[in-house]
C-alpha atoms as a PDB file:
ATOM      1  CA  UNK A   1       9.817  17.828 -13.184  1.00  0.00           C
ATOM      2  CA  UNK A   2       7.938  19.066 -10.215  1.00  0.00           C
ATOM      3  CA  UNK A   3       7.323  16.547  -7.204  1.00  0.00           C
ATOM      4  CA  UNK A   4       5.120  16.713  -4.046  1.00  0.00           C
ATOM      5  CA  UNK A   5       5.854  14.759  -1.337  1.00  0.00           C
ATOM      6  CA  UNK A   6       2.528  13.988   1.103  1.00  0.00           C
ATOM      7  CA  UNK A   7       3.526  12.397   4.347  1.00  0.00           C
ATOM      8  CA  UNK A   8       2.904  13.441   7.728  1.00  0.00           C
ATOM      9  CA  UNK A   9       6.321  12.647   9.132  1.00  0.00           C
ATOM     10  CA  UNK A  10       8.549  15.766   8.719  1.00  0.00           C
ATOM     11  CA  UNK A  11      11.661  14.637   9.247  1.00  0.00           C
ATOM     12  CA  UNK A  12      10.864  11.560   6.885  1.00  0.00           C
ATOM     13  CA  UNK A  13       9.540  14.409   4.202  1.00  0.00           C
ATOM     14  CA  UNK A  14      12.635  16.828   4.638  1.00  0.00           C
ATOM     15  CA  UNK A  15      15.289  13.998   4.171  1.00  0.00           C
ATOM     16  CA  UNK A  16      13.872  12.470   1.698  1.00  0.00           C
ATOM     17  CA  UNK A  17      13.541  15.950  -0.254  1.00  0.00           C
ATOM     18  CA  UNK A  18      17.838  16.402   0.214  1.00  0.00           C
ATOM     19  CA  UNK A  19      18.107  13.121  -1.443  1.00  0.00           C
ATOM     20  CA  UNK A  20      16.187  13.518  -3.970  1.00  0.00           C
ATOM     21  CA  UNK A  21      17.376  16.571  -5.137  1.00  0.00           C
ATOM     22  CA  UNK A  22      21.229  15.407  -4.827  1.00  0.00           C
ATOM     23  CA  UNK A  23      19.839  12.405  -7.149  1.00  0.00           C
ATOM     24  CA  UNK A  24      17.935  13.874  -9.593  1.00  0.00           C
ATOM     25  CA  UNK A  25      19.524  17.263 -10.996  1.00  0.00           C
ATOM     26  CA  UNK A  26      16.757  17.856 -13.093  1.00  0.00           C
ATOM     27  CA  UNK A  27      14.346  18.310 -10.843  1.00  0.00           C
ATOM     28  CA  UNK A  28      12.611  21.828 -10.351  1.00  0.00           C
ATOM     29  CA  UNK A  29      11.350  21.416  -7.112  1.00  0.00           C
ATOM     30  CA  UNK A  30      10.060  19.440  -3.795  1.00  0.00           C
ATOM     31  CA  UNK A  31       7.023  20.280  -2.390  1.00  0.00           C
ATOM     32  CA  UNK A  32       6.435  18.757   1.409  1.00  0.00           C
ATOM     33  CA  UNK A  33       2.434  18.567   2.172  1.00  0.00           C
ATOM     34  CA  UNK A  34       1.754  17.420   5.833  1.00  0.00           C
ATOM     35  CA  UNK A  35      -1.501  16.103   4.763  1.00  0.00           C
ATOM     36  CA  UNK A  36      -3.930  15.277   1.999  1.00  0.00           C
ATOM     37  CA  UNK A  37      -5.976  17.819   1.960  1.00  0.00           C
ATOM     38  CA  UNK A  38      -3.101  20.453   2.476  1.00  0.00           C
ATOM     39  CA  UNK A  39      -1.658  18.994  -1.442  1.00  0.00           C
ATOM     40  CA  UNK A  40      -5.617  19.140  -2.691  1.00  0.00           C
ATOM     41  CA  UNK A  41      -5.139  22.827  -1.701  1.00  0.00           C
ATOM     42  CA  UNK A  42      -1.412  23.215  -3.021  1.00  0.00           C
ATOM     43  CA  UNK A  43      -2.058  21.465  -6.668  1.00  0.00           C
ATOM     44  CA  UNK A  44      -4.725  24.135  -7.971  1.00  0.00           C
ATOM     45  CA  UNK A  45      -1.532  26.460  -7.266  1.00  0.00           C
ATOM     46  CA  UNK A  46       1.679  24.992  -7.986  1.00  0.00           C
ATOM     47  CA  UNK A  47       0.856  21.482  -9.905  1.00  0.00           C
ATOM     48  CA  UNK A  48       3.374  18.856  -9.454  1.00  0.00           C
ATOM     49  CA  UNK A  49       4.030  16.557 -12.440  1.00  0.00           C
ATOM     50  CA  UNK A  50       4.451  13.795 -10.107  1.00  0.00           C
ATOM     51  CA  UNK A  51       3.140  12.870  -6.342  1.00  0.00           C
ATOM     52  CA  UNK A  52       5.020  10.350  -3.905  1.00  0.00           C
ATOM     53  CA  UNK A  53       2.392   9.593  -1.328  1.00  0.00           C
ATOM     54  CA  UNK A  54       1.554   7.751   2.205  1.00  0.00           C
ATOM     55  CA  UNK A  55      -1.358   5.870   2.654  1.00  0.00           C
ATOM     56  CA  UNK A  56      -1.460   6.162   6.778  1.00  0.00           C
ATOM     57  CA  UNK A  57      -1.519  10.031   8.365  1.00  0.00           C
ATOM     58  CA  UNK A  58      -1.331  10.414  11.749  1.00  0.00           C
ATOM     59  CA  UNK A  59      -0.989   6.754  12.685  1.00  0.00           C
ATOM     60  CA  UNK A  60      -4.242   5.842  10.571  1.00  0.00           C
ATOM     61  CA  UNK A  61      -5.459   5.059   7.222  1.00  0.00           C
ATOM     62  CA  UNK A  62      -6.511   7.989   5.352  1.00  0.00           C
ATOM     63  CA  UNK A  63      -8.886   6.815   2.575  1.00  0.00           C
ATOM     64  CA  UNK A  64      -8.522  10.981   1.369  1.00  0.00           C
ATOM     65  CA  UNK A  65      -5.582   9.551  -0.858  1.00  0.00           C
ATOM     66  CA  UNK A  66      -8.139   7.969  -2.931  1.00  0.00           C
ATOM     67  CA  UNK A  67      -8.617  11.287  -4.250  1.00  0.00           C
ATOM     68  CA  UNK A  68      -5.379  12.484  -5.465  1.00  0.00           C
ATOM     69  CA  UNK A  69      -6.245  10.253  -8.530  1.00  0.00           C
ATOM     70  CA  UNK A  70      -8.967  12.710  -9.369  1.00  0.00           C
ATOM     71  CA  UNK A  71      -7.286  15.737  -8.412  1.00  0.00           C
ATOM     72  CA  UNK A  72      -6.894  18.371 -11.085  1.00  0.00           C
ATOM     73  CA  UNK A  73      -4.089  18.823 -13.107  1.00  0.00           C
ATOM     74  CA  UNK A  74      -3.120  15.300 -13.299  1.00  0.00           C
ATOM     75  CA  UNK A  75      -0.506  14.090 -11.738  1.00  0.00           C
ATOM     76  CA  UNK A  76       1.361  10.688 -11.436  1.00  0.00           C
ATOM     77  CA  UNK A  77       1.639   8.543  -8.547  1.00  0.00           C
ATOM     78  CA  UNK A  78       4.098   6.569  -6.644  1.00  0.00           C
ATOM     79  CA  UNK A  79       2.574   4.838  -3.586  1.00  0.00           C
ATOM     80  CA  UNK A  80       5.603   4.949  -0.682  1.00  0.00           C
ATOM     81  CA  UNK A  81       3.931   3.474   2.062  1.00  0.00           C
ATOM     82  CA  UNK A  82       4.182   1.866   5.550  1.00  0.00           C
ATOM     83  CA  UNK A  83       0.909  -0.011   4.499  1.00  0.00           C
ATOM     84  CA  UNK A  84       1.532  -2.929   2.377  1.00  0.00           C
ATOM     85  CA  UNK A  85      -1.249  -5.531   2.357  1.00  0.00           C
ATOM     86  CA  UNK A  86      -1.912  -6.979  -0.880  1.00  0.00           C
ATOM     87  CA  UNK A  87      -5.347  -6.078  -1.270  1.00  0.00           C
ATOM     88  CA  UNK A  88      -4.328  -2.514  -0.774  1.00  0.00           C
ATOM     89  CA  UNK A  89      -1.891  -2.598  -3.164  1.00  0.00           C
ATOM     90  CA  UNK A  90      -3.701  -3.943  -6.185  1.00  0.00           C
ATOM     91  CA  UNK A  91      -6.518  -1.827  -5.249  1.00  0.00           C
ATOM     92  CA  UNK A  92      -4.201   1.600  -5.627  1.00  0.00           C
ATOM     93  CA  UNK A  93      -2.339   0.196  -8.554  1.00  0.00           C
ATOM     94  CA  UNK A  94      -5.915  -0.880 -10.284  1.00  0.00           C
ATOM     95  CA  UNK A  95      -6.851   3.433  -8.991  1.00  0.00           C
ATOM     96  CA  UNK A  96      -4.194   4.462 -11.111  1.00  0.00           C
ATOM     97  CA  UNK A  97      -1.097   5.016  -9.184  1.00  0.00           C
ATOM     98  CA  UNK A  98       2.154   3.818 -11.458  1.00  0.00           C
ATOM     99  CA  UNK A  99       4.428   2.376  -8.252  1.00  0.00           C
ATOM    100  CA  UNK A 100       4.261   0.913  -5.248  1.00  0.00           C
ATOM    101  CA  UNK A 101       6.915   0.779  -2.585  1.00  0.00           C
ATOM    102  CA  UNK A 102       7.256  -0.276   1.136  1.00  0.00           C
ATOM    103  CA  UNK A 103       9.124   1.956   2.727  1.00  0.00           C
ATOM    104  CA  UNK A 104      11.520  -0.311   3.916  1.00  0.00           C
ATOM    105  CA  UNK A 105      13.046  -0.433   0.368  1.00  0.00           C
ATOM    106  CA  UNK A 106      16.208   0.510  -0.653  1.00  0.00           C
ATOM    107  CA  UNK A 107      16.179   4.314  -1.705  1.00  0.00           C
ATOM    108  CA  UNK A 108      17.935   3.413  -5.040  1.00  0.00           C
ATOM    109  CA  UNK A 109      14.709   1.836  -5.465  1.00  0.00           C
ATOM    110  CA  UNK A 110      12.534   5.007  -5.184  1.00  0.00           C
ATOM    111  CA  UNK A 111      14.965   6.330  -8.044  1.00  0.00           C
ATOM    112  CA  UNK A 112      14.458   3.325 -10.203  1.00  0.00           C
ATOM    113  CA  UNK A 113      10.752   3.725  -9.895  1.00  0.00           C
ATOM    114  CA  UNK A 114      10.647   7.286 -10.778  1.00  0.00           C
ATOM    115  CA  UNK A 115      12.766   6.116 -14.058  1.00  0.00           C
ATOM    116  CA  UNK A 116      10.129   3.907 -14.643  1.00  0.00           C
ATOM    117  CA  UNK A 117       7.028   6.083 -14.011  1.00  0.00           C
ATOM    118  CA  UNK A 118       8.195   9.039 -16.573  1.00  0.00           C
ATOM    119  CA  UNK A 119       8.566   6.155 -19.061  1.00  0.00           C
ATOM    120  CA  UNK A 120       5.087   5.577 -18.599  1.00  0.00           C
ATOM    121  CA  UNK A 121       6.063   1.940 -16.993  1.00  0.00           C
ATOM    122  CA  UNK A 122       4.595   0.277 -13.765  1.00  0.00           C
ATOM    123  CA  UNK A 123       7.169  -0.883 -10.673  1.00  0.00           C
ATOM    124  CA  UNK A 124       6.760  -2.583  -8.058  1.00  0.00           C
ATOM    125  CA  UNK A 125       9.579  -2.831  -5.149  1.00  0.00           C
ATOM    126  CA  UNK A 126      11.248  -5.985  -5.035  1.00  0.00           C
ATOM    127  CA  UNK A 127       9.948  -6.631  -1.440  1.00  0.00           C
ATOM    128  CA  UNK A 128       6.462  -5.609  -2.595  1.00  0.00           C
ATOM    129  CA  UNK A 129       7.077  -8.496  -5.623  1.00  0.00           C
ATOM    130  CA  UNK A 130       8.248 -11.427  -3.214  1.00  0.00           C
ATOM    131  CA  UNK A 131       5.375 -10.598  -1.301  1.00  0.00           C
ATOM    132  CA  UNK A 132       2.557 -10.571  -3.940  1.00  0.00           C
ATOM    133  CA  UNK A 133       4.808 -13.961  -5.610  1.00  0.00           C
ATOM    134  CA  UNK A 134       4.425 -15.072  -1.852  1.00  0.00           C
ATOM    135  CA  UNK A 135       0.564 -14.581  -1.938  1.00  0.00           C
ATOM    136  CA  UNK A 136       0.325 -16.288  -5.445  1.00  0.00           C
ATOM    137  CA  UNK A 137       2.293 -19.637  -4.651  1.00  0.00           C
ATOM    138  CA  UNK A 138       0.172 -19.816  -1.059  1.00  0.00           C
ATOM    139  CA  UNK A 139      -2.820 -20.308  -3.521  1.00  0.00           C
ATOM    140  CA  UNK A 140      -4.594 -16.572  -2.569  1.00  0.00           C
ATOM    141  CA  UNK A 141      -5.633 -14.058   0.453  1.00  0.00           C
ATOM    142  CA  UNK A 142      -4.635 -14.844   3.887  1.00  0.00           C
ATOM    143  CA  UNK A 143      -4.696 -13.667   7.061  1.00  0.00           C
ATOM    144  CA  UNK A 144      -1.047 -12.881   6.505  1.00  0.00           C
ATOM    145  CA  UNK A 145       0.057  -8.536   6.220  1.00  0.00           C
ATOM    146  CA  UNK A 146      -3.108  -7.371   7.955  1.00  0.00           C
ATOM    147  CA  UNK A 147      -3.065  -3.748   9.644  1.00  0.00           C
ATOM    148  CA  UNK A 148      -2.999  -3.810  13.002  1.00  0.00           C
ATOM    149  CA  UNK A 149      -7.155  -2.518  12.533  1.00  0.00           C
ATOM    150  CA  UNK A 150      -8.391  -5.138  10.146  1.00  0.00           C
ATOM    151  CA  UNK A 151      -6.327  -7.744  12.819  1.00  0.00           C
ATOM    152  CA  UNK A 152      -8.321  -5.996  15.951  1.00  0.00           C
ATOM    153  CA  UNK A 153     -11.539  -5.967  14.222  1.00  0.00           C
ATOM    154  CA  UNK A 154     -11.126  -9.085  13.453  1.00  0.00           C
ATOM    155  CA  UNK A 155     -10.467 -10.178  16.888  1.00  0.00           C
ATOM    156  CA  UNK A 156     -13.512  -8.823  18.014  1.00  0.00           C
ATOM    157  CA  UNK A 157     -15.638 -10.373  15.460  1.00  0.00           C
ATOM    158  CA  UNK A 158     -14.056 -13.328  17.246  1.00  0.00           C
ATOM    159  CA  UNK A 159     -14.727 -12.763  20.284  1.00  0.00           C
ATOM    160  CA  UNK A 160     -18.828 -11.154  18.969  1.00  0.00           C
ATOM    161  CA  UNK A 161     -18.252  -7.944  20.338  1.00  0.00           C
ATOM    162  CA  UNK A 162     -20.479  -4.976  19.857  1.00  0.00           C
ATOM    163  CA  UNK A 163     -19.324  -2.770  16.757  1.00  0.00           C
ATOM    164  CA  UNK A 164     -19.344   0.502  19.240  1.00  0.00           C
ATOM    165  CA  UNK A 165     -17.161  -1.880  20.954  1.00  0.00           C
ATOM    166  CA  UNK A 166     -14.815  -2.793  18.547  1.00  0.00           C
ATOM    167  CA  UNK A 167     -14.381   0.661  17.334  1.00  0.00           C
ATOM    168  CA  UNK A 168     -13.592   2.058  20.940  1.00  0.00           C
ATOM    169  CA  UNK A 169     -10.788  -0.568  21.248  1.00  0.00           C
ATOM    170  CA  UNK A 170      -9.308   0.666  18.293  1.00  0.00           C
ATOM    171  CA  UNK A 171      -9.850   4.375  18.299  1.00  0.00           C
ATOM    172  CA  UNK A 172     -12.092   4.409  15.676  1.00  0.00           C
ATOM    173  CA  UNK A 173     -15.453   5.725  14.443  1.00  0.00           C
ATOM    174  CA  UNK A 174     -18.383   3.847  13.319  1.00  0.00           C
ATOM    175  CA  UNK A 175     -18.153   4.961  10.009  1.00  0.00           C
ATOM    176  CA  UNK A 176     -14.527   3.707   9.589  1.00  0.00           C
ATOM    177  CA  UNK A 177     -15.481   0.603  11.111  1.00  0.00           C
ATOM    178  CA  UNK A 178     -17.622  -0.322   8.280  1.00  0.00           C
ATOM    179  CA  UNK A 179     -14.642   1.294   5.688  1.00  0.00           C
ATOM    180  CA  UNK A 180     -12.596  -1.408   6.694  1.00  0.00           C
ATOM    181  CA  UNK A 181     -15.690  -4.278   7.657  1.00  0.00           C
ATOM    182  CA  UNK A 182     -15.768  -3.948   3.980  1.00  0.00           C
ATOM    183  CA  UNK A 183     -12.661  -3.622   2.708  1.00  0.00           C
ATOM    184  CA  UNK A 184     -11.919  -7.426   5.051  1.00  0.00           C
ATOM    185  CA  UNK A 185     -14.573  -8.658   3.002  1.00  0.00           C
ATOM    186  CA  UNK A 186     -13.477  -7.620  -0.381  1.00  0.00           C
ATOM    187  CA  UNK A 187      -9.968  -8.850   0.701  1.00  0.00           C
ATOM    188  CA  UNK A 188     -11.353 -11.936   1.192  1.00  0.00           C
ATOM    189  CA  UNK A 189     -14.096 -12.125  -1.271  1.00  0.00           C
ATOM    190  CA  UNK A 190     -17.141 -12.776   0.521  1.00  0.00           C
ATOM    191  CA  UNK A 191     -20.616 -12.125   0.182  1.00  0.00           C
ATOM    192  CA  UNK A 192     -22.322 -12.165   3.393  1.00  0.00           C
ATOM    193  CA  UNK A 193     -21.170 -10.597   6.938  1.00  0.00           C
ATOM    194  CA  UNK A 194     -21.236 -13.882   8.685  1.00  0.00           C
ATOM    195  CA  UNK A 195     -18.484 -15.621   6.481  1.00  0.00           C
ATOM    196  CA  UNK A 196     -15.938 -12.469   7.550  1.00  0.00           C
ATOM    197  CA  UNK A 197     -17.476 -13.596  11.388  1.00  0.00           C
ATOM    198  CA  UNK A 198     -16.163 -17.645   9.882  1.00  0.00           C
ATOM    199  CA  UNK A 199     -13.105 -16.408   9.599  1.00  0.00           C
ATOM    200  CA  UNK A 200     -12.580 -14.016  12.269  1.00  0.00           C
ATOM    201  CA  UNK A 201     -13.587 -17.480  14.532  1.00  0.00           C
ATOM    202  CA  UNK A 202     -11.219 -19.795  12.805  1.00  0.00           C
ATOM    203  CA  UNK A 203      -7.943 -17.710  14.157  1.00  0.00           C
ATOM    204  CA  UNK A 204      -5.537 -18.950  10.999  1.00  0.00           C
ATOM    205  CA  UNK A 205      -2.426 -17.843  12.867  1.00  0.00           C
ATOM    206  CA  UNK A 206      -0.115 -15.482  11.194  1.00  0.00           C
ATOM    207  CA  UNK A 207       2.028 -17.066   8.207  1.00  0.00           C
ATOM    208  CA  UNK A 208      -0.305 -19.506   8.472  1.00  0.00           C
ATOM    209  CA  UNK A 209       0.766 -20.874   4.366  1.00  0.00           C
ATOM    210  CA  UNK A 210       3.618 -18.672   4.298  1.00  0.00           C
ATOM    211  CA  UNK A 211       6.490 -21.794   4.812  1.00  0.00           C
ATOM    212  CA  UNK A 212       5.051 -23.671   1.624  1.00  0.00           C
ATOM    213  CA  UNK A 213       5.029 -20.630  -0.522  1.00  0.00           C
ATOM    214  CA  UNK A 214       8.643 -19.697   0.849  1.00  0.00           C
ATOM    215  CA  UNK A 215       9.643 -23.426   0.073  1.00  0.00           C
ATOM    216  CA  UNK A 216       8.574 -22.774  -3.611  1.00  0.00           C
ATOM    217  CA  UNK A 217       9.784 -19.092  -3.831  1.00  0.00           C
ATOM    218  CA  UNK A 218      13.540 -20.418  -3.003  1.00  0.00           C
ATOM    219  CA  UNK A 219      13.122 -23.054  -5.473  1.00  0.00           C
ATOM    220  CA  UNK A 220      11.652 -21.127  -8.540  1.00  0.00           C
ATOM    221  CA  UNK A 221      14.407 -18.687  -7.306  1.00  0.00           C
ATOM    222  CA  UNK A 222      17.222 -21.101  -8.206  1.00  0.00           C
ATOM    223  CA  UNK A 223      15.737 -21.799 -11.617  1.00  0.00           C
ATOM    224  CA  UNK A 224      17.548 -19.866 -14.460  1.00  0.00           C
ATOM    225  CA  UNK A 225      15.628 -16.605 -15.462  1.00  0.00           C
ATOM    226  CA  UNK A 226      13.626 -16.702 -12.269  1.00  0.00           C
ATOM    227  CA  UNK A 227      13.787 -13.087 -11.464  1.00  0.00           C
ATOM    228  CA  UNK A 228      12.346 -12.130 -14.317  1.00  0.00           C
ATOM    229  CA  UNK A 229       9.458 -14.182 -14.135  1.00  0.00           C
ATOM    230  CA  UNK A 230       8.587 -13.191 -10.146  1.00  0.00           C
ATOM    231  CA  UNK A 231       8.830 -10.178 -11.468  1.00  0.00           C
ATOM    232  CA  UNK A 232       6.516 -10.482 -14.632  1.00  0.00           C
ATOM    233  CA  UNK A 233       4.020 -12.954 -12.509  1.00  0.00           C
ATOM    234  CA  UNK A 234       4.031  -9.950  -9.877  1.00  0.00           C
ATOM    235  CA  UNK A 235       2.838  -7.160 -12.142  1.00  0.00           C
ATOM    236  CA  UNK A 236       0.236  -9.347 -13.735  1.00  0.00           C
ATOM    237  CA  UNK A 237      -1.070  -9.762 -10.164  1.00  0.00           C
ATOM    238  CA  UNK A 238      -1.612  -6.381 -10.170  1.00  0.00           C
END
């Protein structure tokens, strides 16, 4: 098995690789791409079977990943990423990618999930799981696990500041401005522009919901077989 790791964090990328290979002794090789484009480049030369990817490069959101999925030859992919809302991640699982993982996991976990992906199964990380269980017993979206971008535009939707303005706050062009105006409003399933401007107004604090659905969690958690039902209730989120 050949596997390319895309991240733009070297040092991340290079111990990661030493690991993997001291875990896995079947593994041909590790190839380190800085960037998404750089793999594009590398996979029409030395194909990797499977690809174990970030979602932010360079301290933003690179929407390039979306086209790893379509890259040619096929590979599999494990989403390892800093970025963990739950609109994100049922959007890359429903893309095609066969894990997700936050990168605050346990690396025995990146292991398992490999496992899993050449059996042609789907994982999940277990903090990934109680979060998405979290979102289901909370009764759907929240302002809860927003990047810090959807949270600024947000705040200046609340405040009705210019778009040029908004995006020169947050070091951002135009055109990703509307990326994520839309994604917010997918997230949150709305049809017109001035509902997102609703809820940008209302200010639901953070974890606003979250102590109910923890309260719940603990107490489906004490039930017998309750892991494996977060865990099947999880994956049929997805």
């Amino acid at each position: 098995m050949k596997i390319a790791l895309i991240d733009s964090h070297q040092i991340f990328t290079e111990a990661l690789k030493v690991n993997l290979l001291k875990s896995l002794p079947g593994l041909e090789t590790i190839n380190i791409y800085s960037s998404i484009e750089a793999f594009l480049g590398g996979q029409s030369k030395d194909p990797a079977d499977l690809v174990i990817t970030e979602l932010i490069f360079n301290s933003r959101f690179d929407k390039g990943v979306d086209s790893i999925f379509s890259a040619e030859p096929k590979a599999e992919v494990i989403i390892l990423s800093s970025m963990t809302d739950e609109w994100r991640i049922r959007n890359y699982m429903n893309f095609g990618a066969k894990a997700f993982l936050s990168k605050t996991c346990p690396f025995q976990e990146l292991l398992d999930a490999i496992a899993q992906v050449k059996k042609g199964n789907l994982f999940l990380s277990q903090d990934i799981q109680d979060m998405l269980w979290a979102e289901l017993s909370a009764g759907g979206p929240s302002l809860d696990n927003l990047s810090s971008i959807e949270r600024g535009i947000l705040d200046g939707l609340s405040r009705d500041e210019p778009f040029k303005t908004i995006a020169r706050n947050l070091n951002i062009s135009m055109i990703e401005l509307k990326y994520y105006r839309r994604m917010l409003m997918e997230r949150f399933s709305l049809k017109h522009f001035s509902d997102l401007i609703e809820i940008a107004k209302k200010k639901v604090s953070p974890g606003a919901g979250t102590s109910q659905g923890q309260q719940m969690r603990e107490k489906e958690r004490k039930a017998p077989g309750a892991d494996l039902r977060r865990r099947k209730l999880a994956m049929s989120a997805v």
